[in-house]
Protein backbone atom coordinates (compact mmCIF):
# COMPACT_ATOMS: atom_id res chain seq x y z
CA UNK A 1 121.91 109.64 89.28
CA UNK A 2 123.99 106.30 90.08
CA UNK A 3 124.11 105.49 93.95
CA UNK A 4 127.80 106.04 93.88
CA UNK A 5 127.11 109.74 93.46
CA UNK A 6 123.97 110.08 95.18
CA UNK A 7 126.21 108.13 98.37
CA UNK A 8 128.63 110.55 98.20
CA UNK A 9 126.85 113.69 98.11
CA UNK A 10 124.82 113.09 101.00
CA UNK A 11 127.37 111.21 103.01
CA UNK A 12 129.41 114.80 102.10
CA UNK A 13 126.38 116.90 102.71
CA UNK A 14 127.36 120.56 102.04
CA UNK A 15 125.15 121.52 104.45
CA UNK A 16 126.47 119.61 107.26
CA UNK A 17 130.07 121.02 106.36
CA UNK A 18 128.85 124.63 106.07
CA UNK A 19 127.64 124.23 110.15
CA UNK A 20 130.64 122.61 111.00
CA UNK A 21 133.09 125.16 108.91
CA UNK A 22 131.26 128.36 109.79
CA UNK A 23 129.61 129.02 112.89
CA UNK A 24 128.21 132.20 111.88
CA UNK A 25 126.27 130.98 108.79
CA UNK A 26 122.23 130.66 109.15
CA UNK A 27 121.43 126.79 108.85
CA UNK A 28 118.59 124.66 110.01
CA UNK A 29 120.91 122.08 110.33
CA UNK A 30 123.09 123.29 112.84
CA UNK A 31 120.78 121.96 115.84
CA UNK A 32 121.62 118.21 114.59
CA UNK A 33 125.32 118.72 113.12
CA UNK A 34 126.29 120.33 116.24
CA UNK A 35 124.88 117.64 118.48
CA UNK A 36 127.83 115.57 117.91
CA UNK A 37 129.95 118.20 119.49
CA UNK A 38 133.01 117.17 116.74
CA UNK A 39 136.52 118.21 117.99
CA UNK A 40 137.30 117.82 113.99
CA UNK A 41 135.35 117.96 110.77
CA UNK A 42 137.22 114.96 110.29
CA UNK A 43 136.14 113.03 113.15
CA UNK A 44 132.43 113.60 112.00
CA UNK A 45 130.32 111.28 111.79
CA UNK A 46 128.38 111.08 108.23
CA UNK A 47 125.24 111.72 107.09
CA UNK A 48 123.88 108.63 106.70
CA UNK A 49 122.39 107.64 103.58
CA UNK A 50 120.83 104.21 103.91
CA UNK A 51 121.98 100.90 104.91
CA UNK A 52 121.83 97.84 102.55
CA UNK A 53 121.85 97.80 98.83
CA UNK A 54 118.75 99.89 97.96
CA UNK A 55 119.04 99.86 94.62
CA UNK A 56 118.12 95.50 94.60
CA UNK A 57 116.20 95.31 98.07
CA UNK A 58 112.25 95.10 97.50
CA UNK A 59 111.47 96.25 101.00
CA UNK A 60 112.40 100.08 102.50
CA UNK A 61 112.53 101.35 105.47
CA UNK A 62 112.02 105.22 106.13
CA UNK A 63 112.12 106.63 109.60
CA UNK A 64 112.84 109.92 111.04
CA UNK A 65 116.83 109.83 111.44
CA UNK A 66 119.66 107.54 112.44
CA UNK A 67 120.79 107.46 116.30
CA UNK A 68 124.31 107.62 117.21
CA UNK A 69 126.17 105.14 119.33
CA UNK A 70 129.44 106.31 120.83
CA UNK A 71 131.23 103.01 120.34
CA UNK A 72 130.09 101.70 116.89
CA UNK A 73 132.75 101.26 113.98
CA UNK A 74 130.92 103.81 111.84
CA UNK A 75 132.58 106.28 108.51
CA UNK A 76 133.97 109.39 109.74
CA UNK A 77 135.02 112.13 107.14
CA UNK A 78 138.41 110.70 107.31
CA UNK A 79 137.34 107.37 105.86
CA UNK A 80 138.21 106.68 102.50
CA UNK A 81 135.12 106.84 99.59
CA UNK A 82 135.92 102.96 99.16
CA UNK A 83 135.41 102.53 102.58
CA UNK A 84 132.34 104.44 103.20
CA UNK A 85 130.48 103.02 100.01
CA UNK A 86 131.57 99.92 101.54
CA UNK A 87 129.77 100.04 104.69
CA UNK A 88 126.68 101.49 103.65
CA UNK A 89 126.18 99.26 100.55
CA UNK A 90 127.23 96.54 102.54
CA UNK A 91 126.34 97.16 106.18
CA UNK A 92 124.37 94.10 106.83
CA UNK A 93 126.98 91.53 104.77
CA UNK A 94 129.02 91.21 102.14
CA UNK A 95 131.37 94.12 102.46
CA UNK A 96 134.77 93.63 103.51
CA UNK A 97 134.10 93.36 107.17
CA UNK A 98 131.19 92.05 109.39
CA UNK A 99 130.03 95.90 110.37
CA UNK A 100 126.65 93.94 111.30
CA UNK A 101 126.08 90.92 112.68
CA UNK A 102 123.17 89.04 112.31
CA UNK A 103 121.18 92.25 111.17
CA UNK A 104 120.96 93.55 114.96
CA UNK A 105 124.65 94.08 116.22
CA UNK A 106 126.98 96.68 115.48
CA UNK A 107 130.54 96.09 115.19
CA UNK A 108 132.12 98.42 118.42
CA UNK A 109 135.37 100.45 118.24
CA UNK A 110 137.33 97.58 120.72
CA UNK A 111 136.14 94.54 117.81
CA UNK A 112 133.33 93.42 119.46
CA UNK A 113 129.32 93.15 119.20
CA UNK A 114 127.16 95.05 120.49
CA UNK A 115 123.78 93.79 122.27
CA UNK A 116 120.87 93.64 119.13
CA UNK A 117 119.35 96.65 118.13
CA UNK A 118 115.49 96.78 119.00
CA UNK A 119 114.97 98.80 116.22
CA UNK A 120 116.96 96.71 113.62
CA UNK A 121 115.55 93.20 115.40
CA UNK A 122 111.69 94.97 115.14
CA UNK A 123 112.98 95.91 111.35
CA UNK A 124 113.85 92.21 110.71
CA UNK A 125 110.78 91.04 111.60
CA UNK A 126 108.38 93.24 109.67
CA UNK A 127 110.30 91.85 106.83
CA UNK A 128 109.74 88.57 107.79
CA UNK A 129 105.95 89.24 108.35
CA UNK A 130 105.86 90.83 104.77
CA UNK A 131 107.65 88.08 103.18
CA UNK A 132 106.65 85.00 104.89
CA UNK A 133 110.11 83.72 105.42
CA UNK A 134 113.38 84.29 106.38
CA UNK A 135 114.90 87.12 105.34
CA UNK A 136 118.64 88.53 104.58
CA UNK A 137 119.34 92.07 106.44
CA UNK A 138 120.56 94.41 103.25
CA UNK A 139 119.12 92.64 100.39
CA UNK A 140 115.78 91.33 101.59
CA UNK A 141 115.36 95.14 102.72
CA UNK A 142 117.40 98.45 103.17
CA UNK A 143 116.84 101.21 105.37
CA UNK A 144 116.78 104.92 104.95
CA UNK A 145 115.65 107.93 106.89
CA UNK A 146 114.27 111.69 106.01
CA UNK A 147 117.00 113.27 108.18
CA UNK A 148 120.38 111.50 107.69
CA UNK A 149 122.55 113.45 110.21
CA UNK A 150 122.70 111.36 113.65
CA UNK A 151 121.53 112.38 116.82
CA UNK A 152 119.52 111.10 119.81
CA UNK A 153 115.43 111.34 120.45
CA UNK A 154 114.82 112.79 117.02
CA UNK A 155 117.28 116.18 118.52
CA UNK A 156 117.45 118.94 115.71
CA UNK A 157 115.33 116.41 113.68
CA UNK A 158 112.41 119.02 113.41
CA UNK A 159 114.32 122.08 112.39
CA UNK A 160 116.42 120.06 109.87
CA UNK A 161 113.76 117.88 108.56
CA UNK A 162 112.35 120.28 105.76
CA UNK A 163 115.91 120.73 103.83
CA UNK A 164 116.99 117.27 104.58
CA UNK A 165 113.86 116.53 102.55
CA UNK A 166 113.97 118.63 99.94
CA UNK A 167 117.42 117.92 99.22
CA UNK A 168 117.49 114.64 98.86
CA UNK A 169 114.20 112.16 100.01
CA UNK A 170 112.46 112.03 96.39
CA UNK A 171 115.87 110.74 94.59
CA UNK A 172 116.74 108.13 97.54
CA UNK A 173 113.40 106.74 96.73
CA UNK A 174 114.10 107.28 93.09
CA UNK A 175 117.30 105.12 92.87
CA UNK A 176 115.75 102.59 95.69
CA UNK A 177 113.70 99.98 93.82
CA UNK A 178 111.53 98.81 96.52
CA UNK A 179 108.17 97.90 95.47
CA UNK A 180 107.24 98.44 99.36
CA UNK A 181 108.00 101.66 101.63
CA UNK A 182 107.46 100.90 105.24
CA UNK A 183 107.15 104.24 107.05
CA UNK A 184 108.26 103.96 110.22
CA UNK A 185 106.77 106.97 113.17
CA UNK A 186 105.04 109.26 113.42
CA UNK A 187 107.23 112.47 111.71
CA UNK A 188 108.19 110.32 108.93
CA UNK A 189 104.67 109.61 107.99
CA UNK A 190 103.58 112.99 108.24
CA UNK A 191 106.51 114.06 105.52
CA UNK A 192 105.34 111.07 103.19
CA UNK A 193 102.21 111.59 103.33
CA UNK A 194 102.65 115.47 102.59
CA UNK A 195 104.63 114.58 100.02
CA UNK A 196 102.86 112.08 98.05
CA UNK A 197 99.48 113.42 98.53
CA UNK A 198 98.63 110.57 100.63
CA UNK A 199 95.32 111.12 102.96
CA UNK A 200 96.60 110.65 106.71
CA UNK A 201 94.18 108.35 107.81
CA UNK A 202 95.36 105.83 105.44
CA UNK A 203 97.70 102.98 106.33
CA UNK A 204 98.25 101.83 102.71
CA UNK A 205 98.87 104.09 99.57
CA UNK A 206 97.34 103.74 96.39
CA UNK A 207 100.24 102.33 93.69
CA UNK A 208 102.58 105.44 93.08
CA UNK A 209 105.09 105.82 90.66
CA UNK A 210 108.21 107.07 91.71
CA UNK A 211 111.34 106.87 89.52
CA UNK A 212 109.52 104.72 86.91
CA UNK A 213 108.79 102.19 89.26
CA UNK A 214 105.35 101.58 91.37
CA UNK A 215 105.40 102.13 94.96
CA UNK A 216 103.12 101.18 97.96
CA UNK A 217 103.84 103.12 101.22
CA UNK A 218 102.47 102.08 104.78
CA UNK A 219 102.74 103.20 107.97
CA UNK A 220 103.23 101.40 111.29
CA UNK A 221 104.07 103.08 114.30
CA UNK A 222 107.87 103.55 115.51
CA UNK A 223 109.38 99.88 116.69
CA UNK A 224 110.20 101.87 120.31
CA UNK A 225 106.81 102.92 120.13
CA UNK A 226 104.46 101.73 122.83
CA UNK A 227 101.18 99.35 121.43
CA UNK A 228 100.55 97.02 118.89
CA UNK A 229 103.37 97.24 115.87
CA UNK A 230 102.90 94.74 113.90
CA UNK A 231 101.61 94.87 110.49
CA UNK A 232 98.95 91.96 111.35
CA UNK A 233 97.80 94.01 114.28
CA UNK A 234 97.86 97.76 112.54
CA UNK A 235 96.68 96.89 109.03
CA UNK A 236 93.33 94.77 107.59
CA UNK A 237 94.12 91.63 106.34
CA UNK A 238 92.99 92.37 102.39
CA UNK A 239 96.02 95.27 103.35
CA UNK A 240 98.47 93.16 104.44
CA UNK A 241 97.46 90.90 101.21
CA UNK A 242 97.91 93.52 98.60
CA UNK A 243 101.74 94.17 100.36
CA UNK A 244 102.32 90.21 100.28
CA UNK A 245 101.54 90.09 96.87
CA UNK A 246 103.53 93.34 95.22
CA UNK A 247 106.42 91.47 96.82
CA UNK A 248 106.09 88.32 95.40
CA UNK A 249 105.68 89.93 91.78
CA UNK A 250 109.19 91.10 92.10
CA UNK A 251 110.50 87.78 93.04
């Protein structure tokens, strides 16, 4: 499985066509397809897959699913598959427009930037906390989620979540090479932690191998979340150690 056609399989996600195509079928994904209240299938906007290159960044990301923004520049079904692999791979820099600024801003509809993101500033952060420096949005770390059709609040999140999952979470973290999974939230940790076997009152997995490469998942709480957030303030500090120094192996 290359990221090309992983990309385009979720960003084309049967399932979110079938809901939009036939109104009749049974789907648990109708709740969060139909949020967007589409005129078009073509005016859709994608599942998203992640954001950044995943298969080089050593830090990911996983929350519950992406919100949508009304005004953001963002692939539609109408978009060309350059285009869309484009902006995913390339969100945070390097593709063939700015379609993030500064890892917090999203490039609007009218050409300008929106305000930063609390959620992508509070991602930026962790990263720097994990890797003690400076760090470059989309290749220092990518971002993925367990539900990739947008909505608001986590809407239809819950009655999509288990065939979002099944479908496709185990071979995103497959062709990520992250040596670090931050969980982000509660509802995303309760699917990892299902998933890998991992006991919830742990903050830090054991080492787990996942597409032939060893994996360390932890859990913070959601960046909107009220409380402490940090990994200094949720983890132990022989934790937050044993994250620092998986990292710098990789490097």
């Amino acid at each position: 499985m290359t990221d090309k056609t992983l990309l385009d399989e979720i960003v084309n996600c049967s399932h979110a066509q079938q809901c939009l195509g036939d109104s009749s079928a049974e789907n648990p994904c109708r709740a969060i397809v139909e949020y967007q209240n589409t005129l078009s299938l073509q005016k859709f906007q994608v599942p998203e897959p992640w954001s950044g290159q995943i298969e080089k960044a050593p830090i990911l990301f996983l929350s519950s699913n992406p919100s949508i923004g009304g005004d953001e520049v963002y692939p539609t079904w109408d978009w060309s598959s350059r285009e869309v692999h484009d902006y995913f791979n390339h969100r945070f820099g390097g593709g063939d427009k700015t379609w993030i600024l500064d890892g917090t801003k999203s490039l609007r509809t009218d050409g300008t930037y929106s305000r930063a993101t609390q959620f992508w500033a509070a991602v930026r952060q962790r990263a720097i906390e994990l890797l003690q420096r400076d760090v470059i949005p989309g290749f220092d770390y990518a971002l993925t989620e367990i539900v990739h059709c947008k909505s608001r609040n986590e809407s239809g999140v819950e009655q999509a979540q288990e065939q979002c999952v099944q479908t496709y979470l185990r071979r995103i973290l497959e062709l990520a090479k992250a040596r670090v999974i931050v969980v982000l939230g509660a509802r995303a940790r309760q699917v990892i932690q299902r998933e890998f076997e991992i006991p919830p009152e742990k903050l830090l997995s054991e080492s787990i191998e996942i597409g032939g490469n060893q994996r360390l998942f932890t859990f913070l709480p959601h960046p909107n979340a009220r409380g402490e957030r940090s990994f200094a303030k949720c983890l132990q500090n022989d934790e937050l150690e044993r994250l620092r120094a998986a990292l710098r192996q990789n490097q």
